[in-house]
PDB file of N, CA and C in Angstrom:
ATOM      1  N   UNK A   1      18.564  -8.114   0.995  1.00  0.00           N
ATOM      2  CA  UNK A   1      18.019  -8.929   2.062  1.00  0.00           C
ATOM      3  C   UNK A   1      16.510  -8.689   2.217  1.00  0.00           C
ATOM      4  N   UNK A   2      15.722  -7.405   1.645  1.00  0.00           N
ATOM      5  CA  UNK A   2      14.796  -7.526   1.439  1.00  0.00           C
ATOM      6  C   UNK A   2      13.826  -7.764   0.738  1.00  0.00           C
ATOM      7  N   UNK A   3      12.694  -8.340   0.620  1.00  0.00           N
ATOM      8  CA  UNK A   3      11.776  -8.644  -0.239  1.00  0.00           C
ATOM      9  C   UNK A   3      11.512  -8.083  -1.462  1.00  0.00           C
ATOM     10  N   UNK A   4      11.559  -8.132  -2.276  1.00  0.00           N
ATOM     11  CA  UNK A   4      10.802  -7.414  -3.838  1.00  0.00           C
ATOM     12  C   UNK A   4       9.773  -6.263  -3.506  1.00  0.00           C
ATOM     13  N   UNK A   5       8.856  -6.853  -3.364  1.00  0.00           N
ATOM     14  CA  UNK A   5       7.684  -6.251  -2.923  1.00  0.00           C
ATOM     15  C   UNK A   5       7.749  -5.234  -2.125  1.00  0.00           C
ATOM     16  N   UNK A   6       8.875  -5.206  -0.698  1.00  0.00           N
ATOM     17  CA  UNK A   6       8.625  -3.763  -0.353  1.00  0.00           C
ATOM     18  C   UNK A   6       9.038  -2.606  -1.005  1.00  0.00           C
ATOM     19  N   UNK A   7       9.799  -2.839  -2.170  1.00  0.00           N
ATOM     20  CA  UNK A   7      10.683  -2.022  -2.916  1.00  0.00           C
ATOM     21  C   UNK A   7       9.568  -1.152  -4.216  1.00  0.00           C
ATOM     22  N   UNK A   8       8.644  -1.430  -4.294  1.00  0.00           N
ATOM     23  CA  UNK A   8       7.541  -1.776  -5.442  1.00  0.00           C
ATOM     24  C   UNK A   8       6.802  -0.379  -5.148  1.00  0.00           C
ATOM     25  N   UNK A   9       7.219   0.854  -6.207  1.00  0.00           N
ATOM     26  CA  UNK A   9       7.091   2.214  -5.882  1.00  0.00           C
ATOM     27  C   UNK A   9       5.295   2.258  -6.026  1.00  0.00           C
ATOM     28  N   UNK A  10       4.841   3.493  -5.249  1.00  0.00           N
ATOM     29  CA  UNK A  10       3.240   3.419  -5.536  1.00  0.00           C
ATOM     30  C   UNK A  10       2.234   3.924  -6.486  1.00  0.00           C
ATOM     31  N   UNK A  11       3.852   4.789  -7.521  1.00  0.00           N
ATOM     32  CA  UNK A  11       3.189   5.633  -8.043  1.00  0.00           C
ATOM     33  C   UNK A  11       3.784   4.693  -9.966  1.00  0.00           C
ATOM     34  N   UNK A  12       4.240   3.587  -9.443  1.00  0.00           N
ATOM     35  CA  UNK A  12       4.769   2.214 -10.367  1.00  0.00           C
ATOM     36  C   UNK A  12       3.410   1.484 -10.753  1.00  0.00           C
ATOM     37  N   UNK A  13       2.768   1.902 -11.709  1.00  0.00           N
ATOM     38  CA  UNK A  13       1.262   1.005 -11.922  1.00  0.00           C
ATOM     39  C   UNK A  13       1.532  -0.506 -12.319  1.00  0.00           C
ATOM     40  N   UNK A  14       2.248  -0.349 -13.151  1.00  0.00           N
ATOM     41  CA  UNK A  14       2.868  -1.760 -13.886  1.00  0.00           C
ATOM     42  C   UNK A  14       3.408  -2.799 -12.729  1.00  0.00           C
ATOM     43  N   UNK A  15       4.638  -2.655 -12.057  1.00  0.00           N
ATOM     44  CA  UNK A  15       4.586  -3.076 -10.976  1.00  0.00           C
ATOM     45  C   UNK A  15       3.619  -3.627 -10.282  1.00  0.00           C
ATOM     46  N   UNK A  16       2.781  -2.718  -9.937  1.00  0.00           N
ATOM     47  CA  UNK A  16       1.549  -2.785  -8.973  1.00  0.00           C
ATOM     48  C   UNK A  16       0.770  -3.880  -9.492  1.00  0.00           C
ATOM     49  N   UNK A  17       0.102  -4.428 -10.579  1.00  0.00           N
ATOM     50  CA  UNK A  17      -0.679  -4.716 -11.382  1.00  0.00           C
ATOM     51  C   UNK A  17       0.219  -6.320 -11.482  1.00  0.00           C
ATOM     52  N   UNK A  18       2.012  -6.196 -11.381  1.00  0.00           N
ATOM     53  CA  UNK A  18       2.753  -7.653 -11.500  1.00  0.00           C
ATOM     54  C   UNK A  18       2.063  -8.682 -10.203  1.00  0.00           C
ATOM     55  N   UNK A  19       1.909  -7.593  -9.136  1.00  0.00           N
ATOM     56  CA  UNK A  19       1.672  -8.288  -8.338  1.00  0.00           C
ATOM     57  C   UNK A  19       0.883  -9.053  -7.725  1.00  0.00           C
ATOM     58  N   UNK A  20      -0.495  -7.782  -8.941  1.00  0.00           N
ATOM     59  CA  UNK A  20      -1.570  -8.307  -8.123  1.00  0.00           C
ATOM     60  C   UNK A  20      -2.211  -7.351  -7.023  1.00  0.00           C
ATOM     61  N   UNK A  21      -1.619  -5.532  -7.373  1.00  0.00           N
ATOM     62  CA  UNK A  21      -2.182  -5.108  -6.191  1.00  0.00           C
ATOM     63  C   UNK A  21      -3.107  -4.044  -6.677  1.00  0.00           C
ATOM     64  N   UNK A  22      -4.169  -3.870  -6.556  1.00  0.00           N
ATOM     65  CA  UNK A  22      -5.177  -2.809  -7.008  1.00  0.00           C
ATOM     66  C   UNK A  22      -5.729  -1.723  -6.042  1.00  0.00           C
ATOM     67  N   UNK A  23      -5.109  -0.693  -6.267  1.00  0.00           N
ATOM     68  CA  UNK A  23      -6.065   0.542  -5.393  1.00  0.00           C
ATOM     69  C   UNK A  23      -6.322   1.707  -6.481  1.00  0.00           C
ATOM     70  N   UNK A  24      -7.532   2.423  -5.976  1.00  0.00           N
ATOM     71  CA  UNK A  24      -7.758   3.390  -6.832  1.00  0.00           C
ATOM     72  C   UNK A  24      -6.740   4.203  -7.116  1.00  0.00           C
ATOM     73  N   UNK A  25      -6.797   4.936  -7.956  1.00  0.00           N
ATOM     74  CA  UNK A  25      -5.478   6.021  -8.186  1.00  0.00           C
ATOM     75  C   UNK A  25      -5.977   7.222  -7.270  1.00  0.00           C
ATOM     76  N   UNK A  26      -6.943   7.825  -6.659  1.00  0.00           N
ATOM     77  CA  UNK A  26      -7.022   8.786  -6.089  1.00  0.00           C
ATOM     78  C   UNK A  26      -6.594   8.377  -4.336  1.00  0.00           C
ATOM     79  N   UNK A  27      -6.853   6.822  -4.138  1.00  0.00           N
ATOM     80  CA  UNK A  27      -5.952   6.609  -3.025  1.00  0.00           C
ATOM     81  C   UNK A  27      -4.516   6.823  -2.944  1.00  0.00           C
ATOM     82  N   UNK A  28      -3.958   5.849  -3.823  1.00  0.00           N
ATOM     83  CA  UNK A  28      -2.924   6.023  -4.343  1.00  0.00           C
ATOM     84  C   UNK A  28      -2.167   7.742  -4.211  1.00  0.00           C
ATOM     85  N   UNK A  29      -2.849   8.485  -4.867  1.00  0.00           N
ATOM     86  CA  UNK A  29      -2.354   9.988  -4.515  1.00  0.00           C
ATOM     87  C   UNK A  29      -2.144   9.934  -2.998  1.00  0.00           C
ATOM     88  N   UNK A  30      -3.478  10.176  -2.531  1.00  0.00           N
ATOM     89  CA  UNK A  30      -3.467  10.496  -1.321  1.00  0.00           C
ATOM     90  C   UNK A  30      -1.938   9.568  -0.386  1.00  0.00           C
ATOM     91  N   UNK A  31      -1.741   8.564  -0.470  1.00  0.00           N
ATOM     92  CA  UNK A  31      -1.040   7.910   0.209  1.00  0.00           C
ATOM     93  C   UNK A  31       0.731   8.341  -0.268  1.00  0.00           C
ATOM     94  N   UNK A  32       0.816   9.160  -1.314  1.00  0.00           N
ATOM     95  CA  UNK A  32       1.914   9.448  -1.595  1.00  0.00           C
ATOM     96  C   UNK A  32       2.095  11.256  -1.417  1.00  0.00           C
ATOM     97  N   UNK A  33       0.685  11.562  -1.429  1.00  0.00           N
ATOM     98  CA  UNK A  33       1.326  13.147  -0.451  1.00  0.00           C
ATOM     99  C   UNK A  33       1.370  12.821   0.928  1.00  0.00           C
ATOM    100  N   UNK A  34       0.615  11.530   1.550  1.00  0.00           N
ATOM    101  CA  UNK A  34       1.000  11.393   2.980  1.00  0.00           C
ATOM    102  C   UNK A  34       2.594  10.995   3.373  1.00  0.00           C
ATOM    103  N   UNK A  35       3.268  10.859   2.145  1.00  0.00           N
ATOM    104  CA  UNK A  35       4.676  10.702   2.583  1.00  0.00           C
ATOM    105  C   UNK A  35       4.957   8.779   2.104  1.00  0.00           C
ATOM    106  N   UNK A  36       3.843   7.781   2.054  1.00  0.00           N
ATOM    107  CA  UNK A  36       4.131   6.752   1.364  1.00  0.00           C
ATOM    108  C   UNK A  36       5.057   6.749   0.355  1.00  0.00           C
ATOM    109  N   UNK A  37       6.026   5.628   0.026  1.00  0.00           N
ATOM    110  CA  UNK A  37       6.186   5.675  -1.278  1.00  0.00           C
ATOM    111  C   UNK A  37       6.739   5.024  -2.011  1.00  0.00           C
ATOM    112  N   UNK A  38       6.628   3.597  -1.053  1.00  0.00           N
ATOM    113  CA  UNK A  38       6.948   2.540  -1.554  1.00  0.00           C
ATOM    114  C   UNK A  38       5.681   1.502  -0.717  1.00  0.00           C
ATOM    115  N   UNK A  39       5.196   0.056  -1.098  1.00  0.00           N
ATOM    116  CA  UNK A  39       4.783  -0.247  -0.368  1.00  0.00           C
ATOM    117  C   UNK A  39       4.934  -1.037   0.879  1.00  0.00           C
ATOM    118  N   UNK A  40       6.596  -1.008   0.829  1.00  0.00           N
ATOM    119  CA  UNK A  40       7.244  -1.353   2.169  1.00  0.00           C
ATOM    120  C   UNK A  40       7.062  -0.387   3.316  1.00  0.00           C
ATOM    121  N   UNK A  41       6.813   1.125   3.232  1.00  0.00           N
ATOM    122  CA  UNK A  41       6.695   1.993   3.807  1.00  0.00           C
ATOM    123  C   UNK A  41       4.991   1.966   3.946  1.00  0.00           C
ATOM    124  N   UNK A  42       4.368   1.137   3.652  1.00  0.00           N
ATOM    125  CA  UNK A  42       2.466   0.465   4.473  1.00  0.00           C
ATOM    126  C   UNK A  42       2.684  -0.412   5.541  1.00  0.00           C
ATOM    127  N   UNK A  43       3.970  -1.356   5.520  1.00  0.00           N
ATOM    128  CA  UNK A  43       4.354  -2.330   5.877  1.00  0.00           C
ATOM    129  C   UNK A  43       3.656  -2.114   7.569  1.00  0.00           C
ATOM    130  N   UNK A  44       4.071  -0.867   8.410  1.00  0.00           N
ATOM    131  CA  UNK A  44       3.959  -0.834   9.652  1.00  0.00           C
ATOM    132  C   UNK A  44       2.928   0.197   9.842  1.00  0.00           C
ATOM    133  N   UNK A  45       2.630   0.958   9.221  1.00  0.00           N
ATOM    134  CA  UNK A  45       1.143   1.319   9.231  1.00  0.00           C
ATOM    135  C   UNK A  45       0.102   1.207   9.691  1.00  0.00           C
ATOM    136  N   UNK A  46      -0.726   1.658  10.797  1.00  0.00           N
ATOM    137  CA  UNK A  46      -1.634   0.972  11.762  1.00  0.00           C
ATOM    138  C   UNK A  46      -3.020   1.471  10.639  1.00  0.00           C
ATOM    139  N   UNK A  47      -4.111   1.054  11.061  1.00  0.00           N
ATOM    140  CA  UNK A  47      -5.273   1.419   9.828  1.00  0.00           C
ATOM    141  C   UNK A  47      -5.630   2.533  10.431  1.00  0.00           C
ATOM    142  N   UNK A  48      -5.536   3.283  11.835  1.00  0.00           N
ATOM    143  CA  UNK A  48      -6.369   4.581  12.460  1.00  0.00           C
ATOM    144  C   UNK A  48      -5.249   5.354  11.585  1.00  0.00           C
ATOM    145  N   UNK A  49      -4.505   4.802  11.207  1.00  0.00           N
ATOM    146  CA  UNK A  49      -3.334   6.068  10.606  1.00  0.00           C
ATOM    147  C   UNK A  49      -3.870   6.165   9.281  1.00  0.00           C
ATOM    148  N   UNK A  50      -4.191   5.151   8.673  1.00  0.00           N
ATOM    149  CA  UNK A  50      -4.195   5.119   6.791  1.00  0.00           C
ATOM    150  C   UNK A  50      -5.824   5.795   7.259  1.00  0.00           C
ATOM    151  N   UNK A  51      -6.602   5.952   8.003  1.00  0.00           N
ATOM    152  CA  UNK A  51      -7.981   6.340   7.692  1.00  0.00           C
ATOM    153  C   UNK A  51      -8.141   7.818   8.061  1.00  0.00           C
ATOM    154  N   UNK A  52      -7.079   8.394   8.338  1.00  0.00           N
ATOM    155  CA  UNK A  52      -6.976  10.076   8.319  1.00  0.00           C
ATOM    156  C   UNK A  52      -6.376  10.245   7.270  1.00  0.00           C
ATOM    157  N   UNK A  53      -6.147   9.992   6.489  1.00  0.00           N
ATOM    158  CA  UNK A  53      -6.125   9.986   5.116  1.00  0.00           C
ATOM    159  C   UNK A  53      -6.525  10.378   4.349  1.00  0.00           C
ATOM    160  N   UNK A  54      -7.431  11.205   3.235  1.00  0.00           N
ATOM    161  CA  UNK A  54      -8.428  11.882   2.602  1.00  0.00           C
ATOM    162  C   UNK A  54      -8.667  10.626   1.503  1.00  0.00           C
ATOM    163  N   UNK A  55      -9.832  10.097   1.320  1.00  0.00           N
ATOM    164  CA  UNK A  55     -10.058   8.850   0.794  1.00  0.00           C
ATOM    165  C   UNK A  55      -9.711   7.648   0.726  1.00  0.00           C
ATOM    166  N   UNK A  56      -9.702   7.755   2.354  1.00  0.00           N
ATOM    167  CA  UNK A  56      -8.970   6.299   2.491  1.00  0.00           C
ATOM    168  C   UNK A  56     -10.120   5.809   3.908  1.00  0.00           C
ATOM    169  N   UNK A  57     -10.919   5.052   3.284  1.00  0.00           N
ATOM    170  CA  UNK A  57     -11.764   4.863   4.397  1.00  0.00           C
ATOM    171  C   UNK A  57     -11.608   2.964   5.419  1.00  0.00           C
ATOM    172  N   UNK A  58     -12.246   3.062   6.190  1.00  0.00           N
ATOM    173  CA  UNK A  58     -11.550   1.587   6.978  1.00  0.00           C
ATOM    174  C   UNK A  58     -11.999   0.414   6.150  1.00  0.00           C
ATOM    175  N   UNK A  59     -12.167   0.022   4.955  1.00  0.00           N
ATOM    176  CA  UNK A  59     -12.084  -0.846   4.299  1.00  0.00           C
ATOM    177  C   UNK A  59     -11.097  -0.820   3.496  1.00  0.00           C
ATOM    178  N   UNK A  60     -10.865   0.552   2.799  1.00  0.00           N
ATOM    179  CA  UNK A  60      -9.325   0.137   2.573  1.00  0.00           C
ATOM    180  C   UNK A  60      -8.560   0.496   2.993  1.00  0.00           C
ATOM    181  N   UNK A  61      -8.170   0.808   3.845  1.00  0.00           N
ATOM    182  CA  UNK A  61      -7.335   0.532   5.179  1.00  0.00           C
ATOM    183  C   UNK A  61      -6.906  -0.777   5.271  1.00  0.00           C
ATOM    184  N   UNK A  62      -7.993  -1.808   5.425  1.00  0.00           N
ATOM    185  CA  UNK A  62      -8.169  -2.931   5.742  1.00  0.00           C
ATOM    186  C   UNK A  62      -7.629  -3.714   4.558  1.00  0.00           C
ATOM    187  N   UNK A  63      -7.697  -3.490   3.184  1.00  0.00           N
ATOM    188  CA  UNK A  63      -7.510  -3.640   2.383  1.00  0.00           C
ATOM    189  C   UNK A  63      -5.753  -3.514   1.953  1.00  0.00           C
ATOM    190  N   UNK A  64      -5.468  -2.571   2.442  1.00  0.00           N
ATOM    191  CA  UNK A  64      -3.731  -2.458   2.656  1.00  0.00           C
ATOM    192  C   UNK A  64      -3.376  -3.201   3.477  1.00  0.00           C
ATOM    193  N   UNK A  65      -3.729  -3.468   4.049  1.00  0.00           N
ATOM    194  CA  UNK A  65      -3.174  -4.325   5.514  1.00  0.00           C
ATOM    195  C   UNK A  65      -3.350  -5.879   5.449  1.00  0.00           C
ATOM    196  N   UNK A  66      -4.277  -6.315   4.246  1.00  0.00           N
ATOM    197  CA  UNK A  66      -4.191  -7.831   4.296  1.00  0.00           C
ATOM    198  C   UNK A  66      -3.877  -7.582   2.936  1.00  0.00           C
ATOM    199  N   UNK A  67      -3.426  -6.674   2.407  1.00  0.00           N
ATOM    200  CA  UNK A  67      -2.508  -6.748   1.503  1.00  0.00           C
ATOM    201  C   UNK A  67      -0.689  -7.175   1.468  1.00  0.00           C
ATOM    202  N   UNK A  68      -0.474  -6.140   2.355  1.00  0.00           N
ATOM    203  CA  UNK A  68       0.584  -6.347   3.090  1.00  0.00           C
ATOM    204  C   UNK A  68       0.638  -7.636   3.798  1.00  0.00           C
ATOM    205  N   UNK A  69       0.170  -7.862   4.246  1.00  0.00           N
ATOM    206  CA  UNK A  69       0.061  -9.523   5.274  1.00  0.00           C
ATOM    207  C   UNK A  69       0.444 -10.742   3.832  1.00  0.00           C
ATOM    208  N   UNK A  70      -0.761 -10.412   2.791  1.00  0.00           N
ATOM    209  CA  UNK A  70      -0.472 -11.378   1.560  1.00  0.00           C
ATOM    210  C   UNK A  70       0.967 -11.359   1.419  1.00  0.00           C
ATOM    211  N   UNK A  71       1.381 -10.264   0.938  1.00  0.00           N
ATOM    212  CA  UNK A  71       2.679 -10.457   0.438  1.00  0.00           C
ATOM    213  C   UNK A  71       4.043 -10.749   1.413  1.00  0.00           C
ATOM    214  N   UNK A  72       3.880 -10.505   2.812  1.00  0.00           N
ATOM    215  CA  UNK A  72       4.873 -10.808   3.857  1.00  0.00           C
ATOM    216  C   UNK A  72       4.953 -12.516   4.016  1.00  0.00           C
ATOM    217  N   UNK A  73       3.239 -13.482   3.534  1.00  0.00           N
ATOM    218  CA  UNK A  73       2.932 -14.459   4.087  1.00  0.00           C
ATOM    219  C   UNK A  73       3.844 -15.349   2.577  1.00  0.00           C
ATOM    220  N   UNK A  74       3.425 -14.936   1.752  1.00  0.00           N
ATOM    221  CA  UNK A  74       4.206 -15.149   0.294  1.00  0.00           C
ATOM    222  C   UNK A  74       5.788 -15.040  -0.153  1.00  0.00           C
ATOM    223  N   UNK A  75       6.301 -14.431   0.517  1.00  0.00           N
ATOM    224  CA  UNK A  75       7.758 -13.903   0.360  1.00  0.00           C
ATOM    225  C   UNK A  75       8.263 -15.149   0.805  1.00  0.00           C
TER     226      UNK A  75
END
């Protein structure tokens, strides 16, 4: 019942790349020792949260988040 996309692991480059989604790989880390680890689990994510983050600054923050929006608006 759910979307493709939230299922779409972060540490899945190939995947990532089907979709169309590009983040650095040192974000990428960071967002998967924060406990991320799928990108359904960004889904509810506020950006003051993704920007305590260790290289994750409010553009991409911002950048996850109309990411996420793309693919919720697309589904």
């Amino acid at each position: 019942d759910r979307p493709a996309w939230m299922d779409i692991r972060l540490d899945d480059s190939s995947a990532l790349a089907a979709y169309g989604i590009r983040l650095k790989p040192i974000v990428i880390k960071s967002l998967l020792k924060a406990g991320y680890q799928c990108i359904g689990d960004l889904r509810w994510a506020p950006c003051q949260q993704l920007t305590a983050l260790f290289y994750v600054g409010r553009k991409t923050a911002n950048q996850i988040r109309s990411l996420v929006e793309r693919l919720e608006r697309d589904a």
